[in-house]
C-alpha atoms as a PDB file:
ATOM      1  CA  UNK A   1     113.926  98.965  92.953  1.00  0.00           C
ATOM      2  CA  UNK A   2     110.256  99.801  91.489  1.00  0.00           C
ATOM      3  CA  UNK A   3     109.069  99.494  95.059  1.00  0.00           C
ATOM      4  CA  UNK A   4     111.777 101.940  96.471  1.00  0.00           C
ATOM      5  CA  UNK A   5     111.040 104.313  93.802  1.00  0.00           C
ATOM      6  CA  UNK A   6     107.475 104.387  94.616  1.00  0.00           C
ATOM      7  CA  UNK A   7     108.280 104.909  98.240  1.00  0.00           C
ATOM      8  CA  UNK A   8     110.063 107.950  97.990  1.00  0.00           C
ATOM      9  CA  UNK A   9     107.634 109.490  95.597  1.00  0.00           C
ATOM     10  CA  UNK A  10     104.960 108.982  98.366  1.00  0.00           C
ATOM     11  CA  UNK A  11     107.217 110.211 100.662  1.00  0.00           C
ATOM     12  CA  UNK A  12     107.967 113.065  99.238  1.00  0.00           C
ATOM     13  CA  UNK A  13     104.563 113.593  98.569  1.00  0.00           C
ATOM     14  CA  UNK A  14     103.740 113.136 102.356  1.00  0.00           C
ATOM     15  CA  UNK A  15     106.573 115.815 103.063  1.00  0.00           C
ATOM     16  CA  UNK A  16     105.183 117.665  99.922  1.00  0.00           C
ATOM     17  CA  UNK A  17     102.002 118.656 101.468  1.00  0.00           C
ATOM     18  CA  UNK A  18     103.247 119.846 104.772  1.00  0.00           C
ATOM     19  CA  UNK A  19     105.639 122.057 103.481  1.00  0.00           C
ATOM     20  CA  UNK A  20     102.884 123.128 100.462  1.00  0.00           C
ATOM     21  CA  UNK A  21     100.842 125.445 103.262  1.00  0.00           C
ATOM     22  CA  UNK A  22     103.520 127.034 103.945  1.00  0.00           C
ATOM     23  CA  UNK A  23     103.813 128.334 100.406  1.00  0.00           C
ATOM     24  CA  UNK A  24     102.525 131.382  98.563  1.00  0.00           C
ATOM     25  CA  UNK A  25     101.413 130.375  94.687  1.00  0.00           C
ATOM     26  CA  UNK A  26      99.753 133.152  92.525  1.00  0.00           C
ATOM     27  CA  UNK A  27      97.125 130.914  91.030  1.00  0.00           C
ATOM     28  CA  UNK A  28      96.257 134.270  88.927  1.00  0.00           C
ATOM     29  CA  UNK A  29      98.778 133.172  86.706  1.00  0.00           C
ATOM     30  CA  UNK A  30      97.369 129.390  86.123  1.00  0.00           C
ATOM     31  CA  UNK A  31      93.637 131.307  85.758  1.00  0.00           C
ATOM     32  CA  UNK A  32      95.530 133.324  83.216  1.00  0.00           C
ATOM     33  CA  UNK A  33      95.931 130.083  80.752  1.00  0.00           C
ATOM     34  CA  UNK A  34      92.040 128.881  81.322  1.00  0.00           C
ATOM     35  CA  UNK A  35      90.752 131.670  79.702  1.00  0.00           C
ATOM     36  CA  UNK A  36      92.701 130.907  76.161  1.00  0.00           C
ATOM     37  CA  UNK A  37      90.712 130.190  73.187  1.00  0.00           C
ATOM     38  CA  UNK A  38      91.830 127.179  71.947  1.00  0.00           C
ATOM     39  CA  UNK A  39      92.862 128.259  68.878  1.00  0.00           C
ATOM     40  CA  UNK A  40      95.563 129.753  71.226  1.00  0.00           C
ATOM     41  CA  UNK A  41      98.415 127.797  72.896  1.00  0.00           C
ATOM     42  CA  UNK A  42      96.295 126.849  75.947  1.00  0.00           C
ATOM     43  CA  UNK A  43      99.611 124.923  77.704  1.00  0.00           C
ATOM     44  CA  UNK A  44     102.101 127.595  77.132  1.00  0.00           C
ATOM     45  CA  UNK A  45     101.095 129.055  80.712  1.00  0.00           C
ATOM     46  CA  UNK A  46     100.484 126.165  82.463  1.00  0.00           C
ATOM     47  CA  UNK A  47     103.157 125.717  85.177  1.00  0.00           C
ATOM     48  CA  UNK A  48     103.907 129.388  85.564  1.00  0.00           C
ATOM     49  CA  UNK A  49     102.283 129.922  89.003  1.00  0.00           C
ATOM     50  CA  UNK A  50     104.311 127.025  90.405  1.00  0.00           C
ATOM     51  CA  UNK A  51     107.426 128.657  88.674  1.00  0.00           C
ATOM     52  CA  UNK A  52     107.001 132.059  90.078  1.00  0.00           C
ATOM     53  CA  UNK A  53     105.970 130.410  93.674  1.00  0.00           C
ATOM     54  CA  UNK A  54     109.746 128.371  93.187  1.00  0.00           C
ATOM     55  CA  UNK A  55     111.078 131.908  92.937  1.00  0.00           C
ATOM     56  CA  UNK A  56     109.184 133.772  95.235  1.00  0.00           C
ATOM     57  CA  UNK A  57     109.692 131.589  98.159  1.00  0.00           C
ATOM     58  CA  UNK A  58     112.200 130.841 100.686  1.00  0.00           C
ATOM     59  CA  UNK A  59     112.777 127.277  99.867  1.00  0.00           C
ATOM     60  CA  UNK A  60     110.968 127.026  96.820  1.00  0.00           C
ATOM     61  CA  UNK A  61     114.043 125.944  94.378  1.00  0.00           C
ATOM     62  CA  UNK A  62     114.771 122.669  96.890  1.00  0.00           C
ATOM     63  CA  UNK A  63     113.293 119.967  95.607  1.00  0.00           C
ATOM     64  CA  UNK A  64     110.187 119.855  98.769  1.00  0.00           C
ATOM     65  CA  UNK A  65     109.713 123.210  97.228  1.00  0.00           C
ATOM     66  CA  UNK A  66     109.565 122.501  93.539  1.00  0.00           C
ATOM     67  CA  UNK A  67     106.935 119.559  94.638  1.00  0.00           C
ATOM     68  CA  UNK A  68     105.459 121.810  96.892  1.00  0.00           C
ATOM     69  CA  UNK A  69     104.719 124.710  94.491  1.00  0.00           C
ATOM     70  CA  UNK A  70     104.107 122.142  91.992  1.00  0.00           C
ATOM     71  CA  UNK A  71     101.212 120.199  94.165  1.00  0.00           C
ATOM     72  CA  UNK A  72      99.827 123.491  94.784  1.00  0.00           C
ATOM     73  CA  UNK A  73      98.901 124.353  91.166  1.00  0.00           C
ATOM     74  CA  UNK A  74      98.223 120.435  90.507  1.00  0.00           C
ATOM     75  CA  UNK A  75      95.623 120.700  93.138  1.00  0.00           C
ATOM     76  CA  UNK A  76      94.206 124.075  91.185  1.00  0.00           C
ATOM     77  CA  UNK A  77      94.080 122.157  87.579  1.00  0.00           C
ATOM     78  CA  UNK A  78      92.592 119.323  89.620  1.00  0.00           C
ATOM     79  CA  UNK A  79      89.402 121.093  91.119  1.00  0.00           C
ATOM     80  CA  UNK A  80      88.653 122.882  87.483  1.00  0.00           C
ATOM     81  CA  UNK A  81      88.953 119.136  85.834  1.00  0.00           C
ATOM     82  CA  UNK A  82      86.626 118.259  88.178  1.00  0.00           C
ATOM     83  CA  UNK A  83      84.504 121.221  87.633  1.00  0.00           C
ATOM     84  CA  UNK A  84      84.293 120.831  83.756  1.00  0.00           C
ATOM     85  CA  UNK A  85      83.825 116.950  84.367  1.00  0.00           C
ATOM     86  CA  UNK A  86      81.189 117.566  86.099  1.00  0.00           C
ATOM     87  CA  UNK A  87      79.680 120.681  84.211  1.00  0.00           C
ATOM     88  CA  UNK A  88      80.433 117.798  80.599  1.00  0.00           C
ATOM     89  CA  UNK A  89      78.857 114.903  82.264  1.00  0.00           C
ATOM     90  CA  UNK A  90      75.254 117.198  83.271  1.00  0.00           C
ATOM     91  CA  UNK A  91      75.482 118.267  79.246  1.00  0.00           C
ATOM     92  CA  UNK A  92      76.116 114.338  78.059  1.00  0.00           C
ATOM     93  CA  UNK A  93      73.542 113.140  79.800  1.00  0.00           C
ATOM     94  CA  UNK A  94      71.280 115.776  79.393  1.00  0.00           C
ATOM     95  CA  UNK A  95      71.950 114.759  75.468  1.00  0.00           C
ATOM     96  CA  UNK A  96      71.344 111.129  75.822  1.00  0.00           C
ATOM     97  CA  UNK A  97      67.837 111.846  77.169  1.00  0.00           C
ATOM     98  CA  UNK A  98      67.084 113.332  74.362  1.00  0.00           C
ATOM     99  CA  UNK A  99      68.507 110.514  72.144  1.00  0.00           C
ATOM    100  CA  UNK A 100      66.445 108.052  74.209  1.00  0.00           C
ATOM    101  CA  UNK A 101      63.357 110.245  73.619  1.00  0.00           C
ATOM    102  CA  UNK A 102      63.649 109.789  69.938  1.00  0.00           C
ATOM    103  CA  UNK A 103      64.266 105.873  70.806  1.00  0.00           C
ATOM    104  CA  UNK A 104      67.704 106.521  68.860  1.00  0.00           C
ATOM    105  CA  UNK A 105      69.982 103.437  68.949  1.00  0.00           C
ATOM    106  CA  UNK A 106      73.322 106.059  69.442  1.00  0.00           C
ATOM    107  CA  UNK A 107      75.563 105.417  71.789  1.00  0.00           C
ATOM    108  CA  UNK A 108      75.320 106.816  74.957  1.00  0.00           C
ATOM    109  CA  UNK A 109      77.341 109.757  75.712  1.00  0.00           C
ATOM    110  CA  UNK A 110      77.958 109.855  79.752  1.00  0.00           C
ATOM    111  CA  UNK A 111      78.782 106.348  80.002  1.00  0.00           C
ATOM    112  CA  UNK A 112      80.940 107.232  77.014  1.00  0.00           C
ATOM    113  CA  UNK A 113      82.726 110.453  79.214  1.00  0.00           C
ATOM    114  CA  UNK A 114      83.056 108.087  81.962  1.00  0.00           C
ATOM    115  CA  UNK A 115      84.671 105.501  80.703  1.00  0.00           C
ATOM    116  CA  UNK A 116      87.527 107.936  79.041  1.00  0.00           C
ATOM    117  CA  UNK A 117      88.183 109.729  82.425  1.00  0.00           C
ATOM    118  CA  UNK A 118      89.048 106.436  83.860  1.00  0.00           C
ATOM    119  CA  UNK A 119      91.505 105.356  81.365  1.00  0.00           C
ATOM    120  CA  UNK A 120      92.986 108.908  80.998  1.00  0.00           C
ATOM    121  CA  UNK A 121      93.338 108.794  84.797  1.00  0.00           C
ATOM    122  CA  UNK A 122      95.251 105.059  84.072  1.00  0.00           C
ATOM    123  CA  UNK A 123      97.453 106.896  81.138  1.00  0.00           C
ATOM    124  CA  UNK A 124      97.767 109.769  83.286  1.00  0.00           C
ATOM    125  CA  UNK A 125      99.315 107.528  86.071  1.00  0.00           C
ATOM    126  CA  UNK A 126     101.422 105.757  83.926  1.00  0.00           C
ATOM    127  CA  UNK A 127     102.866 108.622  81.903  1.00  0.00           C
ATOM    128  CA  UNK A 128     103.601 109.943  85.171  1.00  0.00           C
ATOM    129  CA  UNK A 129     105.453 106.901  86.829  1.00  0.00           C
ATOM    130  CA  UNK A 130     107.687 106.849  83.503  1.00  0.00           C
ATOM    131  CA  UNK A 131     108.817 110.319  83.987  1.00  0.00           C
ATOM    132  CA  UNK A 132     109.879 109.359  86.895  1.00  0.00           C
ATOM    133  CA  UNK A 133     111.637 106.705  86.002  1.00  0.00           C
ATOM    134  CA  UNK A 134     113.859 108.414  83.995  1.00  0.00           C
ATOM    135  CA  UNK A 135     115.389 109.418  87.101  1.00  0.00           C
ATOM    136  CA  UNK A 136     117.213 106.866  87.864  1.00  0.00           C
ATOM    137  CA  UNK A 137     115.999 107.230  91.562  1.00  0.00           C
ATOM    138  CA  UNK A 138     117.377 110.164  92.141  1.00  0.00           C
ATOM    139  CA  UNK A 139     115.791 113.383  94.041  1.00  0.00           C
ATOM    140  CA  UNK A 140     114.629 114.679  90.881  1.00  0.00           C
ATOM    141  CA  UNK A 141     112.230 112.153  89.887  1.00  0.00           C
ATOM    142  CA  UNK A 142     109.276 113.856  93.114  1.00  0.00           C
ATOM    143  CA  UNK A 143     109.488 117.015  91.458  1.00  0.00           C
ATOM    144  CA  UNK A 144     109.421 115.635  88.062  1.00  0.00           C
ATOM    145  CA  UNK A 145     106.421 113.192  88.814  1.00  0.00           C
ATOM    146  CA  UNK A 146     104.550 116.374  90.095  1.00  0.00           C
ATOM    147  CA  UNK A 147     105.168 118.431  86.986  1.00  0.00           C
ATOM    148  CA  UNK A 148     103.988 115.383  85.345  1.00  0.00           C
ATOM    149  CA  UNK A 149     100.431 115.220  86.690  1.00  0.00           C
ATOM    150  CA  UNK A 150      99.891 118.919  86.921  1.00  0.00           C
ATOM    151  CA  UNK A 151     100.529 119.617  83.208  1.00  0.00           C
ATOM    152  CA  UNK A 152      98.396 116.291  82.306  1.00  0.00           C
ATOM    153  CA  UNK A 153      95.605 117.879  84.655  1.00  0.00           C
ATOM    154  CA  UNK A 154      95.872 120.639  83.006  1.00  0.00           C
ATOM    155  CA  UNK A 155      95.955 119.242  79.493  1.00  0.00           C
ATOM    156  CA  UNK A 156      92.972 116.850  80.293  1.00  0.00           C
ATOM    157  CA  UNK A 157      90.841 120.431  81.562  1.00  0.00           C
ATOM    158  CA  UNK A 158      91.285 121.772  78.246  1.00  0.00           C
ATOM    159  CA  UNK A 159      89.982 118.637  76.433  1.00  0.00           C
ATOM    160  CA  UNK A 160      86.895 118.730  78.615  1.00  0.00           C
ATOM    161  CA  UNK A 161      86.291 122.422  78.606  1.00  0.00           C
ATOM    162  CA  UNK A 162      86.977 123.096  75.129  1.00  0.00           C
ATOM    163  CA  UNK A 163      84.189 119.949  74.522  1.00  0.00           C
ATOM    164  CA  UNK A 164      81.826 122.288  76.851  1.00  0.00           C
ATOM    165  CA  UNK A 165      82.853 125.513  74.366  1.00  0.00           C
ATOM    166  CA  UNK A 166      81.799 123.506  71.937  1.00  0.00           C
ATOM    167  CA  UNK A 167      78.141 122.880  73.112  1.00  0.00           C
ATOM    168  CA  UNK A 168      77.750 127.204  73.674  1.00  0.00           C
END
């Protein structure tokens, strides 16, 4: 059953990004949430570009176009993880150069970074597969599995960036 599950999920996500350039997704509105303190609800926003593209396009309340819509602001949160990942990691090991100068015996910070991206990415996964497990197989469980990673992406940019804020 697992491995039927999984099948149609990758399906759909196949399908997913054929019908996703044919979309139009005001990523305006997912910018919008990035540029919360965090003090303020950074999350409230997220998802509200792929909700407006569900409503905006022919197509987009099926469930190809919830993924679709959905993918398309995943793959926005993805590239500004990646981005403050990468802007984090430069800072962390820009740190632990400076430790080593002082021949500190701290831990080291990138390795440190590294190590928690890959196990969020695991939790991430997981999570994930869950929700869509609560689907009982049904149609629902692509778009749901989508949601899923973009508002995880999302969440795990925040944590990053907010560290960089920190630094400034």
């Amino acid at each position: 059953m697992r491995i039927i599950q999984l099948s149609l999920v990758l399906l759909l996500g196949l399908l997913v990004k054929v019908h996703a350039q044919d979309l139009n997704i005001r990523l305006e509105l997912a910018d919008f949430c990035s540029q919360r303190s965090p003090a303020e609800n950074q999350m409230q926003c997220v998802g509200e570009a792929s909700a407006a593209c569900m409503n905006e396009n022919e197509g987009g309340e099926t469930t190809v176009g919830m993924s679709g819509c959905t993918s398309l602001e995943l793959d926005h949160w993805d590239l500004k993880l990646n981005q403050a990942y990468s802007a984090l990691l430069k800072f962390e090991k820009t740190d632990d150069e400076e430790i080593r100068s002082y021949q500190s015996s701290a831990p080291s910070k990138a390795p440190a970074l590294k190590e928690m991206q890959r196990r969020w990415i695991t939790y991430r996964d997981a999570l994930c597969q869950y929700e869509v497990s609560q689907w009982g197989g049904g149609t629902g469980g692509g778009p749901a599995f989508m949601s899923c990673m973009m508002s995880e992406t999302a969440r795990q940019y925040f944590v990053l960036q907010n560290r960089i804020g920190e630094r400034k």
